[in-house]
Every structure is written in C-alpha cells, then in structure tokens.
N, C-alpha and C. Protein backbone atom coordinates (compact mmCIF):
# COMPACT_ATOMS: atom_id res chain seq x y z
N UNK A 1 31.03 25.83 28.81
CA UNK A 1 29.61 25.74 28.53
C UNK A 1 29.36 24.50 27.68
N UNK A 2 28.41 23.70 28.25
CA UNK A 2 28.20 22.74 27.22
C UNK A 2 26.93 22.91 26.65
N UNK A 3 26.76 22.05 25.43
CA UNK A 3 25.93 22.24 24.43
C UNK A 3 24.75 21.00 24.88
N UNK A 4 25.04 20.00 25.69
CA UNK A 4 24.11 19.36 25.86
C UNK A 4 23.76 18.93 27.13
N UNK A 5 23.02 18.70 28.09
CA UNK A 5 23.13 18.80 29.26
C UNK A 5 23.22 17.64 29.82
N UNK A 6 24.31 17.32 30.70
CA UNK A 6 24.60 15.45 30.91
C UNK A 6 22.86 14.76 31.37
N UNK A 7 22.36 15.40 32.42
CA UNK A 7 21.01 15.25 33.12
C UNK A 7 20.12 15.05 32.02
N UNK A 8 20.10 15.77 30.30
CA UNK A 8 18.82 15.62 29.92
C UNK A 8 19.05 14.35 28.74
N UNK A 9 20.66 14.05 28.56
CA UNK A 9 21.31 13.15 27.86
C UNK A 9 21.04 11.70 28.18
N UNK A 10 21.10 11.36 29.50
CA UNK A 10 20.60 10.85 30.36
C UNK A 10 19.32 10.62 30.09
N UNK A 11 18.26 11.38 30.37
CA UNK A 11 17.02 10.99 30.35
C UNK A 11 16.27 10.51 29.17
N UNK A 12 17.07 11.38 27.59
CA UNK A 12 16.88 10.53 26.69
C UNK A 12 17.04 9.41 26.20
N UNK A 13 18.64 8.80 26.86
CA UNK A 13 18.92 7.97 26.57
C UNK A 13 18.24 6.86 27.28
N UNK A 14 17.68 6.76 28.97
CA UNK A 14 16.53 6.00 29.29
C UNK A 14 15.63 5.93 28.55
N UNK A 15 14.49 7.03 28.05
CA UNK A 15 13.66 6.75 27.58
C UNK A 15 13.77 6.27 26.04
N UNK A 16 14.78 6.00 25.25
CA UNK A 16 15.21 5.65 24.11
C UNK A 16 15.23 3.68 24.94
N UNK A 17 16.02 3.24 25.63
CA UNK A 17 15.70 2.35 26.72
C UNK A 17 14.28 1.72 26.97
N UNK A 18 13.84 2.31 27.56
CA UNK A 18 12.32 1.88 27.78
C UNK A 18 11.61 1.47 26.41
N UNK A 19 11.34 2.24 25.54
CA UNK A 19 11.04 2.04 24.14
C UNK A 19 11.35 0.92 23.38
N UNK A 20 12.47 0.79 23.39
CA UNK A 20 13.37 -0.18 22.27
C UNK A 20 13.44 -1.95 23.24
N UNK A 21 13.39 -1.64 24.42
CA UNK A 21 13.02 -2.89 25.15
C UNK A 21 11.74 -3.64 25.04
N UNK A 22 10.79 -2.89 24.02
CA UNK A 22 9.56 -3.71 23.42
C UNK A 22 10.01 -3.74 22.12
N UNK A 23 9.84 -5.18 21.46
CA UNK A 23 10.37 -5.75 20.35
C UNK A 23 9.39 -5.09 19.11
N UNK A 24 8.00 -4.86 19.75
CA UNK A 24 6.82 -4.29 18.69
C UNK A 24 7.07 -3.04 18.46
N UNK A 25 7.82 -2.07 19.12
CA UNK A 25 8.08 -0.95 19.18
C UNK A 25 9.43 -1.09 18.41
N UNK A 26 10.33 -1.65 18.39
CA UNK A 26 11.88 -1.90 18.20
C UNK A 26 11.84 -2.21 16.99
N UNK A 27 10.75 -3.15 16.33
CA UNK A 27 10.26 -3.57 14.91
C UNK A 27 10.01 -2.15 14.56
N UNK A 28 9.04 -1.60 14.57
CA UNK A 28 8.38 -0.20 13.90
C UNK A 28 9.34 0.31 13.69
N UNK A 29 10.30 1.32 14.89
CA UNK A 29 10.98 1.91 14.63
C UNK A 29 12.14 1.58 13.42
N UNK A 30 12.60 0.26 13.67
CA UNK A 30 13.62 -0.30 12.60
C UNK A 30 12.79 0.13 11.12
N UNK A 31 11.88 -0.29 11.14
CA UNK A 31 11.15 -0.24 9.57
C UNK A 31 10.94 0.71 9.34
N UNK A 32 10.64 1.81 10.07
CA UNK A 32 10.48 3.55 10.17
C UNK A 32 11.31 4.25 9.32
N UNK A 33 12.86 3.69 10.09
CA UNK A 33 14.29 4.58 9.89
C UNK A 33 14.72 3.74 8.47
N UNK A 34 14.71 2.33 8.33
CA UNK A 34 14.78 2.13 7.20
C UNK A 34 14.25 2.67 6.12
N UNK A 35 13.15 2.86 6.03
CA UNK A 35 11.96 3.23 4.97
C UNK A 35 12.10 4.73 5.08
N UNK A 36 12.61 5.33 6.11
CA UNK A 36 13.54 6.87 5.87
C UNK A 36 14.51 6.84 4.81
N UNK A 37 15.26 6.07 5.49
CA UNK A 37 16.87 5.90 5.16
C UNK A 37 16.62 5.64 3.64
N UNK A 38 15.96 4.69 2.63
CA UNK A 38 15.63 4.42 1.88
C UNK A 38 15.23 5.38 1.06
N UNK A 39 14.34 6.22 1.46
CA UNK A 39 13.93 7.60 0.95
C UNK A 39 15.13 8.52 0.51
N UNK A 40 15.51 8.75 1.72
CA UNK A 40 16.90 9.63 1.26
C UNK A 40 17.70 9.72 0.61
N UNK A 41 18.51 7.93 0.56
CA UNK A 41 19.20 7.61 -0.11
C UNK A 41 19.04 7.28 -1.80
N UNK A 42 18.01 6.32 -1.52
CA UNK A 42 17.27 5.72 -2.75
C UNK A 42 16.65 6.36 -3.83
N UNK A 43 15.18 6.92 -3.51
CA UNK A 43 14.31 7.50 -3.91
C UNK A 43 14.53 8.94 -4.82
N UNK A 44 15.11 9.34 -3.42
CA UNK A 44 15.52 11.02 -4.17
C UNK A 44 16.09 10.85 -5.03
N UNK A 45 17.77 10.78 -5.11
CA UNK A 45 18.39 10.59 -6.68
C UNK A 45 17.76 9.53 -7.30
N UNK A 46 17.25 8.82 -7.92
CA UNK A 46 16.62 8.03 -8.60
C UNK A 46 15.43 9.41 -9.01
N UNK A 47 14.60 10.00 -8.44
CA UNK A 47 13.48 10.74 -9.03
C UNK A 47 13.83 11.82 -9.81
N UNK A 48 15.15 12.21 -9.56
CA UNK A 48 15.60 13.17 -10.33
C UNK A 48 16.13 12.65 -11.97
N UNK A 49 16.57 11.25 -11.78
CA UNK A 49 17.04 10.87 -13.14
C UNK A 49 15.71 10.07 -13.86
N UNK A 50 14.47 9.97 -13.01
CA UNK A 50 13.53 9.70 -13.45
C UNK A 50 12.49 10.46 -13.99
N UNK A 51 12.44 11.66 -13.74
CA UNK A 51 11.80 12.99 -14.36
C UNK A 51 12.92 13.19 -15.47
N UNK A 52 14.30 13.19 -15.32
CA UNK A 52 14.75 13.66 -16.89
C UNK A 52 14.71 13.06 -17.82
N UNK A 53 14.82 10.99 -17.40
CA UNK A 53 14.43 10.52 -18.72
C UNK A 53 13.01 11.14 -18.75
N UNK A 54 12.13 10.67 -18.25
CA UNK A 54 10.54 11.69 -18.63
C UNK A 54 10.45 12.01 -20.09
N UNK A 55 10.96 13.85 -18.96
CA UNK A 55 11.58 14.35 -20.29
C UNK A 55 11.85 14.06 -21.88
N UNK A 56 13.32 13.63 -21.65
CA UNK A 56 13.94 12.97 -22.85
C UNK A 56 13.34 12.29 -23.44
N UNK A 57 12.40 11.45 -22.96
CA UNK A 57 11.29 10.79 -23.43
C UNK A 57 10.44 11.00 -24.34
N UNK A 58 9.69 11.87 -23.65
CA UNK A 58 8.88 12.84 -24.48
C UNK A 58 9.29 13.67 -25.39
N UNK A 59 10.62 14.38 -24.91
CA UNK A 59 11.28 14.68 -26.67
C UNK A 59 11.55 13.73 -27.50
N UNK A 60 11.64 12.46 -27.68
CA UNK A 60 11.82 11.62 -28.41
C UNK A 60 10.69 11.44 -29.10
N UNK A 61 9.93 11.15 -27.97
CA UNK A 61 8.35 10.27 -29.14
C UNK A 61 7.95 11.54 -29.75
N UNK A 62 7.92 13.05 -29.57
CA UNK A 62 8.09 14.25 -30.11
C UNK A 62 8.41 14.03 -31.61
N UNK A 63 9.55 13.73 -31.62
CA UNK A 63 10.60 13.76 -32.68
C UNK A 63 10.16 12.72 -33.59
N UNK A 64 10.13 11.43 -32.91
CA UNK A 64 9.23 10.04 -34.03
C UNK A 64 8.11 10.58 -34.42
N UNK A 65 7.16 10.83 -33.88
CA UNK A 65 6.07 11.85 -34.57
C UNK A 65 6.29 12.92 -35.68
N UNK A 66 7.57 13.75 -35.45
CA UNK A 66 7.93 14.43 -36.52
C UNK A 66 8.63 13.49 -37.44
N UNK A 67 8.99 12.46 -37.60
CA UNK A 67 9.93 12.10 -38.48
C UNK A 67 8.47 10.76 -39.17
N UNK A 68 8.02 10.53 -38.22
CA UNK A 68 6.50 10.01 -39.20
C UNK A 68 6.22 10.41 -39.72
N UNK A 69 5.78 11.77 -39.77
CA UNK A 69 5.00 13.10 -40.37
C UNK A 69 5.79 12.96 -41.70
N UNK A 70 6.90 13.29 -41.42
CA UNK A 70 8.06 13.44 -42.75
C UNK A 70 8.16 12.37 -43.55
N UNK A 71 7.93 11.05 -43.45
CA UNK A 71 8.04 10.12 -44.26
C UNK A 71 6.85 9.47 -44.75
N UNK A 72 5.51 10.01 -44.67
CA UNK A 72 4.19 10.41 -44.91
C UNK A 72 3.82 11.16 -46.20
N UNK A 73 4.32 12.26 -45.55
CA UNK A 73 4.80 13.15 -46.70
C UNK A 73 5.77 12.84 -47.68
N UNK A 74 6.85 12.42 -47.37
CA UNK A 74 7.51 11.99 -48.47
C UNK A 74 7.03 11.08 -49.70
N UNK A 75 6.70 10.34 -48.80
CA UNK A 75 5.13 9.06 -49.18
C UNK A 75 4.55 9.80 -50.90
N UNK A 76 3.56 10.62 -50.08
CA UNK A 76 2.81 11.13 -50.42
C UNK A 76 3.21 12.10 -52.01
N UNK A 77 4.41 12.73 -52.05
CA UNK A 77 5.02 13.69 -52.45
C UNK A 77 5.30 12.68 -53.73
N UNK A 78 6.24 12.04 -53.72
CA UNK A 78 6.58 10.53 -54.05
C UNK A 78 5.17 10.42 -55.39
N UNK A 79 3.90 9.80 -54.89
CA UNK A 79 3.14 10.01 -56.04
C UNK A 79 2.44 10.87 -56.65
N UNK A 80 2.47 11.63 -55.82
CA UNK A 80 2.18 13.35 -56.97
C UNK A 80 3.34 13.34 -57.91
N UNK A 81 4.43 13.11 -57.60
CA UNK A 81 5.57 13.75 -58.68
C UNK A 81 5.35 12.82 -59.76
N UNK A 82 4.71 11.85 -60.36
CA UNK A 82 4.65 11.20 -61.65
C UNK A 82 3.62 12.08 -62.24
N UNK A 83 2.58 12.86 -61.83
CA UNK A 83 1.72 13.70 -62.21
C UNK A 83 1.85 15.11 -62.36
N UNK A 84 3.27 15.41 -62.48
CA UNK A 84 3.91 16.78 -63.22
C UNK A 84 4.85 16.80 -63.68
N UNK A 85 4.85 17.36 -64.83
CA UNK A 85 5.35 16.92 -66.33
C UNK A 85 6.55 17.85 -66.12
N UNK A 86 7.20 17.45 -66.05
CA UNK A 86 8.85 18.55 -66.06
C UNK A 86 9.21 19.54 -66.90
N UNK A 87 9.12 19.35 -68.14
CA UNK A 87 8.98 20.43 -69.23
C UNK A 87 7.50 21.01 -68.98
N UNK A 88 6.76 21.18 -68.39
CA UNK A 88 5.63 21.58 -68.63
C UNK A 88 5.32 23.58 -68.28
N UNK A 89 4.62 24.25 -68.90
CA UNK A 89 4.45 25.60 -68.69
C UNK A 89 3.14 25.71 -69.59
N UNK A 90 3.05 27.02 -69.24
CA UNK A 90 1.80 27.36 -69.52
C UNK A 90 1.21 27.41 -70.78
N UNK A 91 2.05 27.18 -71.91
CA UNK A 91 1.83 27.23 -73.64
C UNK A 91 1.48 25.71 -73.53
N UNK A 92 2.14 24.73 -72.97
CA UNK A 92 1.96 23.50 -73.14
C UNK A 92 0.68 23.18 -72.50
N UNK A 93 0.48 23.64 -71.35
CA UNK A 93 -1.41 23.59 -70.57
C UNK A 93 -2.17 23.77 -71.93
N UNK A 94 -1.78 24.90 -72.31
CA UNK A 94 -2.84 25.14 -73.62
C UNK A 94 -2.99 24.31 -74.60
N UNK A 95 -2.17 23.90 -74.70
CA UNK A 95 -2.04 22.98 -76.10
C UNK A 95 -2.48 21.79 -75.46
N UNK A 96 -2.58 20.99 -74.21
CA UNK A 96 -3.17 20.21 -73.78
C UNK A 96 -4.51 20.25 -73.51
N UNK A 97 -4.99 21.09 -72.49
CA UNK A 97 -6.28 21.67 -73.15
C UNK A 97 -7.11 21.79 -74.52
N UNK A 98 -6.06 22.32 -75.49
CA UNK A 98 -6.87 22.34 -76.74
C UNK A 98 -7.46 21.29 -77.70
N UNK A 99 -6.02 20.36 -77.33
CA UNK A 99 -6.24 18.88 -77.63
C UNK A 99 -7.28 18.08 -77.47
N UNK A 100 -7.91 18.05 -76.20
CA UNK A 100 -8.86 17.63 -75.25
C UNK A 100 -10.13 18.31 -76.14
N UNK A 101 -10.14 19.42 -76.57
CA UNK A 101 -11.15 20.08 -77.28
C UNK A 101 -11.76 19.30 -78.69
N UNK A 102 -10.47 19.14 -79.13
CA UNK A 102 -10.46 19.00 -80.38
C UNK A 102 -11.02 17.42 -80.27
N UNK A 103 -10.58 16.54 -79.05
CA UNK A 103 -10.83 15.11 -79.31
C UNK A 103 -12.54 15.27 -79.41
N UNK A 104 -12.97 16.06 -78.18
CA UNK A 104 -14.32 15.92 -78.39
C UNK A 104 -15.24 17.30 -79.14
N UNK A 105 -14.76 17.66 -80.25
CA UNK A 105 -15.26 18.24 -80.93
C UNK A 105 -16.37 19.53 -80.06
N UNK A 106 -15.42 20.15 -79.38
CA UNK A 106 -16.02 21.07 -78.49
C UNK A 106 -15.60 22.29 -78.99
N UNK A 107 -16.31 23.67 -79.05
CA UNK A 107 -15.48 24.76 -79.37
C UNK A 107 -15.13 26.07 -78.80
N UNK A 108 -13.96 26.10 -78.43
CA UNK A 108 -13.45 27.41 -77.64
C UNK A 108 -14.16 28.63 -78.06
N UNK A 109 -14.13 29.11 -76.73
CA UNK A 109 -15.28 31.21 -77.15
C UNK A 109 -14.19 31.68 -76.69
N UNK A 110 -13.41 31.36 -75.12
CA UNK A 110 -12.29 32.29 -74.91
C UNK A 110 -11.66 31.43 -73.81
N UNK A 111 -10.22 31.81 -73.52
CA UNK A 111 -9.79 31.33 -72.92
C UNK A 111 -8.71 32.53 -72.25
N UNK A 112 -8.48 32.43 -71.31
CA UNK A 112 -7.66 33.74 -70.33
C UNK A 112 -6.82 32.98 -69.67
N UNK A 113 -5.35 33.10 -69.47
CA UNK A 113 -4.52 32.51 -68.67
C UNK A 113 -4.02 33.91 -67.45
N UNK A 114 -4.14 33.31 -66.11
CA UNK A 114 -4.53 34.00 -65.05
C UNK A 114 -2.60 34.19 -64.47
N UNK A 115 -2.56 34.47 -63.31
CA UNK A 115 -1.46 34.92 -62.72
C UNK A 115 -0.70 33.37 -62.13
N UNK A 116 0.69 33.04 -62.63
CA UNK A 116 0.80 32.07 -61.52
C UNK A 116 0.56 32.34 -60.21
N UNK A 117 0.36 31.49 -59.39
CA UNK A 117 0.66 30.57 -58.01
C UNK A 117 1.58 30.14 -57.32
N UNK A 118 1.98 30.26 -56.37
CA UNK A 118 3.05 29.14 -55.46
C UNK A 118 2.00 28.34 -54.91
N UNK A 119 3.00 27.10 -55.24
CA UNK A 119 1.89 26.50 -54.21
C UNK A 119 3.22 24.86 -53.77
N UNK A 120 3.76 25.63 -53.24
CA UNK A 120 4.76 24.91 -52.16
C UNK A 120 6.40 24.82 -53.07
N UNK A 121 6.50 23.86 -53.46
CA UNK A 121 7.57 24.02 -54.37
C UNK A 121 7.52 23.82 -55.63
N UNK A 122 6.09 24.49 -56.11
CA UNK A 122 5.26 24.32 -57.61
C UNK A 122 4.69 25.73 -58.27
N UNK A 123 4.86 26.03 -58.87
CA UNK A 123 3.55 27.00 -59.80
C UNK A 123 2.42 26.21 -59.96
N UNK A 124 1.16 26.78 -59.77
CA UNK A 124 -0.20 26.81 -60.20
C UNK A 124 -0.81 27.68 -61.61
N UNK A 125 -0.91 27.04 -63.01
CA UNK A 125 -1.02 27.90 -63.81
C UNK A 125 -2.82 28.30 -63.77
N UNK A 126 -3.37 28.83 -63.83
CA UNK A 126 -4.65 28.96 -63.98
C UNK A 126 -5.08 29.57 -65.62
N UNK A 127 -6.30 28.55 -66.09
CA UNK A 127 -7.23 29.29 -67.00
C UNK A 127 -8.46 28.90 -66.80
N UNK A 128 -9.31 30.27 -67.37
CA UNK A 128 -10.61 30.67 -67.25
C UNK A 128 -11.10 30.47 -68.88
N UNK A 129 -11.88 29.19 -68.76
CA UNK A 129 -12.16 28.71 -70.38
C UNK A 129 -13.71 29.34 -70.59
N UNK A 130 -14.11 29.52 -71.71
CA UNK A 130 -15.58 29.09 -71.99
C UNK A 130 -15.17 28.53 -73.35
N UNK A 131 -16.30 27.38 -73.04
CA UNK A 131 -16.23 26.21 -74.32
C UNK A 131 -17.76 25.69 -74.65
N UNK A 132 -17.96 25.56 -75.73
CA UNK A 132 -19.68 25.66 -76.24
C UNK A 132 -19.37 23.84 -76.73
N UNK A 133 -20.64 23.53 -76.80
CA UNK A 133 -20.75 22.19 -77.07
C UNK A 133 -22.17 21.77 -76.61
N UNK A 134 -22.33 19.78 -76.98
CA UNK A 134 -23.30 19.56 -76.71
C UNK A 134 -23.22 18.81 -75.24
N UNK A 135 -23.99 18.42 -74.71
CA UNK A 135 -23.65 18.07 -72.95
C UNK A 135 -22.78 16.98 -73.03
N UNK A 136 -23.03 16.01 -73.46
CA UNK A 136 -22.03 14.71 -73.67
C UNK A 136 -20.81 14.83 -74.01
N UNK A 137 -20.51 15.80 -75.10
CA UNK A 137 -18.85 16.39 -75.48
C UNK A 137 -18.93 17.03 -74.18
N UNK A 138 -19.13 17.89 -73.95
CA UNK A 138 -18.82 18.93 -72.65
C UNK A 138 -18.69 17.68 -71.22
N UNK A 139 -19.38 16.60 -70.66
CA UNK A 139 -19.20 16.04 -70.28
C UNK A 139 -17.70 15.02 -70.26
N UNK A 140 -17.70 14.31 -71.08
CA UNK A 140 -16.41 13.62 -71.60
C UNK A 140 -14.99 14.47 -71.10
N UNK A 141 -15.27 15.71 -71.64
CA UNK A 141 -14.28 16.62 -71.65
C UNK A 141 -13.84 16.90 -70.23
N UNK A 142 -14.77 16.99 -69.25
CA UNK A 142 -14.64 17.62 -67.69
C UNK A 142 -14.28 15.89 -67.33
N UNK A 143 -14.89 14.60 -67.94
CA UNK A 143 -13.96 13.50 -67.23
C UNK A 143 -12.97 13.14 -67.73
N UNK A 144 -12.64 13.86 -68.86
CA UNK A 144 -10.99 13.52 -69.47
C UNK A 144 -9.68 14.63 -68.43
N UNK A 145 -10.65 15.39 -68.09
CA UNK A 145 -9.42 15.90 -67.26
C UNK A 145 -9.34 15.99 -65.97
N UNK A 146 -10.29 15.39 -65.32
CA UNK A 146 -10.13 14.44 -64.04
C UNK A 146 -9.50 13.48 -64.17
N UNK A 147 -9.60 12.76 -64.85
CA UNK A 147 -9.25 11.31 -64.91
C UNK A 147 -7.51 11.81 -65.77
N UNK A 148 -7.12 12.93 -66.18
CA UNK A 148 -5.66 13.05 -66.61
C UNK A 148 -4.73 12.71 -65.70
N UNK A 149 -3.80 11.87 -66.49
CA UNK A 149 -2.42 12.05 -65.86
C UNK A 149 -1.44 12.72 -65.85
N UNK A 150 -2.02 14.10 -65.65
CA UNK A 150 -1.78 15.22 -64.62
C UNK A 150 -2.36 15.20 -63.62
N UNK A 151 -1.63 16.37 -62.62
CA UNK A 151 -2.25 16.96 -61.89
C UNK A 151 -3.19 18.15 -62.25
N UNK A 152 -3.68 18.19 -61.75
CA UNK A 152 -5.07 19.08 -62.59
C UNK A 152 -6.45 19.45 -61.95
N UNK A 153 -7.25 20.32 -61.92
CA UNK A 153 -8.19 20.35 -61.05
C UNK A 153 -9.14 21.51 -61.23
N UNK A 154 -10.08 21.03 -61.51
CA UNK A 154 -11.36 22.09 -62.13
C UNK A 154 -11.52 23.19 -60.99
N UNK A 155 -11.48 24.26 -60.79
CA UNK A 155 -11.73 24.92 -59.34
C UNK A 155 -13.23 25.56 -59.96
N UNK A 156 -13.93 25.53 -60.65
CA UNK A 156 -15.33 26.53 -61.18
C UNK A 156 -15.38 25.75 -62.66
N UNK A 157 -16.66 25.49 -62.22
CA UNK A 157 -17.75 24.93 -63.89
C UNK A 157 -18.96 25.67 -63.37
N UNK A 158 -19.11 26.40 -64.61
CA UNK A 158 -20.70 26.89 -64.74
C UNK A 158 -21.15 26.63 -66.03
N UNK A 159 -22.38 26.20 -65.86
CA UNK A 159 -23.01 25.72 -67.32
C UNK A 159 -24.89 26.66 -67.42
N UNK A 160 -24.12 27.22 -68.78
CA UNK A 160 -25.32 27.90 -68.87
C UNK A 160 -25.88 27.23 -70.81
N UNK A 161 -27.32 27.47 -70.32
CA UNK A 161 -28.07 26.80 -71.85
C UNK A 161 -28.25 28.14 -73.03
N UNK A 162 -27.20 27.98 -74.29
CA UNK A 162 -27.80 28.83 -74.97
C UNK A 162 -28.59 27.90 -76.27
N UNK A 163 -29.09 28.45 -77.26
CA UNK A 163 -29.74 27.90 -78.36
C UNK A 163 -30.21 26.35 -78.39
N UNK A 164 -28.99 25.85 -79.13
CA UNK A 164 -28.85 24.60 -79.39
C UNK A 164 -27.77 23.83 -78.47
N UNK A 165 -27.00 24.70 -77.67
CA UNK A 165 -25.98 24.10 -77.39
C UNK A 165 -25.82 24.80 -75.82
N UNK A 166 -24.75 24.34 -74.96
CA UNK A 166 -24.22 24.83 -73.42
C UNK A 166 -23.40 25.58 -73.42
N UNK A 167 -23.23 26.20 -72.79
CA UNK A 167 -21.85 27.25 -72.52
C UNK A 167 -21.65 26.18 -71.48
N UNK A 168 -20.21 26.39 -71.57
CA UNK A 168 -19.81 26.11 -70.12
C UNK A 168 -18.25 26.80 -69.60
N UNK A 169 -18.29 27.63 -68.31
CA UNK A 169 -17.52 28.10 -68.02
C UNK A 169 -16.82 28.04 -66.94
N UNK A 170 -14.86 27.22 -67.22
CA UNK A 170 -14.58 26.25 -66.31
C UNK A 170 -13.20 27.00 -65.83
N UNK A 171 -12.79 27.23 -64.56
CA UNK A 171 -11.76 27.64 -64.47
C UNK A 171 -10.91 26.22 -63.68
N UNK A 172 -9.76 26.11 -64.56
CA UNK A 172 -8.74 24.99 -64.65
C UNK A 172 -7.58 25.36 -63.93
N UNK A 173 -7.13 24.80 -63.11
CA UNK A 173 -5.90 24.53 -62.25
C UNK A 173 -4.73 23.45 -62.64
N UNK A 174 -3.60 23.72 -63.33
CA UNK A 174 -2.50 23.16 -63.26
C UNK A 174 -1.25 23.19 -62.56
N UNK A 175 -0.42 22.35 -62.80
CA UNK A 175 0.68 22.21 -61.67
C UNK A 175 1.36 22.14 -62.82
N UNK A 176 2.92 23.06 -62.06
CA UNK A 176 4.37 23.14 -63.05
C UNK A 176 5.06 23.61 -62.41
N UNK A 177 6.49 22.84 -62.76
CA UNK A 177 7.38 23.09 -62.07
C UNK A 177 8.01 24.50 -61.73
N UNK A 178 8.52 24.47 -61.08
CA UNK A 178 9.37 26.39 -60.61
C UNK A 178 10.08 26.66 -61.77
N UNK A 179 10.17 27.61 -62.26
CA UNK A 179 11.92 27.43 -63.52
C UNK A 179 12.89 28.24 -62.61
C-alpha cells in the first residue's frame, strides 16, 4: 500500500511546473517561503527572549524606583536627625518649654504630659499647656518654638480672652529618641 499515489504525485509536481515557470509567480513564492522561513526560525525564538527581557526590565526600573525612594528618604531622614536631641525625654521637653516661658515672661496655669507615641523609629512626647500672658509674649513664644531647633510641632492653640490678659491653650508635640 502506498501512502502517496504515483498519478496524483505527478500531477502536483506539473502543476508546481506550470507555476514556477512564471518568474512573477517564482519571485512571490520565493519571498513567501522566505518570509515563512524567517518567521519560524528567526522571529519566534527571538520573541520569547524578547518578552523576558520585557519582563526583567520592568523588574528593574521597579527596583530603581524602589532604591530612589530609599535614598530620598535617606535624604530626608539625614536632616531631621540634627533636630533630635539624643539625650532628650520628657523632663528635658519640660524644662525646655519652661525656659521659653520664662524668656518671655509668660505664666504657666497647667501643664499635663500625655502618653508617648511611636512614630516610626521615634517617641512622640505630648503636652497639653495653658499659659496666660499678654498677646505679644504669647506670640513670640508660639514663634520661638516653630522656629526651634528641634523638632517640634504645635498640634492645638486655642486662645481665649480673660481680664487683662489671654489664655492660651497649646498642645505641643515633641520628638525623642526610643530608649
């Protein structure tokens, strides 16, 4: 039994003949099977190592993005740390605070020291002041501790008018190290 039939072997192979005996036809086809052949060979493996760099690619610029991020931050981290005092805790807030009082002749009603904070690889000490004075001391005072070299940060001022003089009631945010 054969698998191909001599008669139809034959007839392909004429009409493969007829075909290829026009040069415009003989062109096409050549450029056809090439531009196959090319595909197969070429194209395919090449697209496969061209999607994995891709890939790899994109995990990379991934990664530079994270490692920007990180040296940003570091940046950043970098000048906060001259603005917390290493020995510093919460008796010493006070006594800095009080100082500040005393420069501008302001006078404490009460002062409450609140719960630490985390606040990344820091304590947050908090106090809840009221301090009486005239607006200009009371003023001075809220830009002496903005303008400190600390870190530091008013989170609540309320100012209320009594007699002769302001209340004012400020809750203060400091930074200190972990022990």
């Amino acid at each position: 039994m054969e698998l191909i039939d001599k008669a139809k072997l034959m007839q392909y192979k004429a009409l493969i003949e007829k075909h290829m005996s026009n040069p415009v036809k003989l062109r096409l086809t050549t450029i056809g099977g090439l531009l196959i052949l090319s595909i197969v060979l070429i194209y395919m493996p090449l697209s496969k190592k061209i999607d994995a760099n891709r890939r790899r690619l994109s995990a990379e610029k991934e990664r530079n993005g994270c490692i920007m991020d990180c040296e940003k931050l570091q940046k950043q981290a970098a000048i906060f740390r001259s603005l917390i005092i290493e020995k510093s805790d919460t008796n010493e807030w006070v006594h800095y605070l009080l100082d500040g009082m005393r420069e501008f002749r302001i006078k404490l009603r009460s002062i409450e020291s609140r719960q630490q904070r985390k606040v990344g690889p820091y304590m947050a000490v908090t106090f809840s002041m009221e301090i009486e004075g005239k607006y200009p001391e009371l003023k001075n005072y809220v830009e002496r501790l903005e303008a400190s070299p600390r870190l530091v940060r008013i989170d609540t001022m309320n100012l209320e008018k009594r007699s002769d003089n302001l209340v004012m009631n400020l809750t203060v945010l400091g930074v200190v190290p972990k022990k």
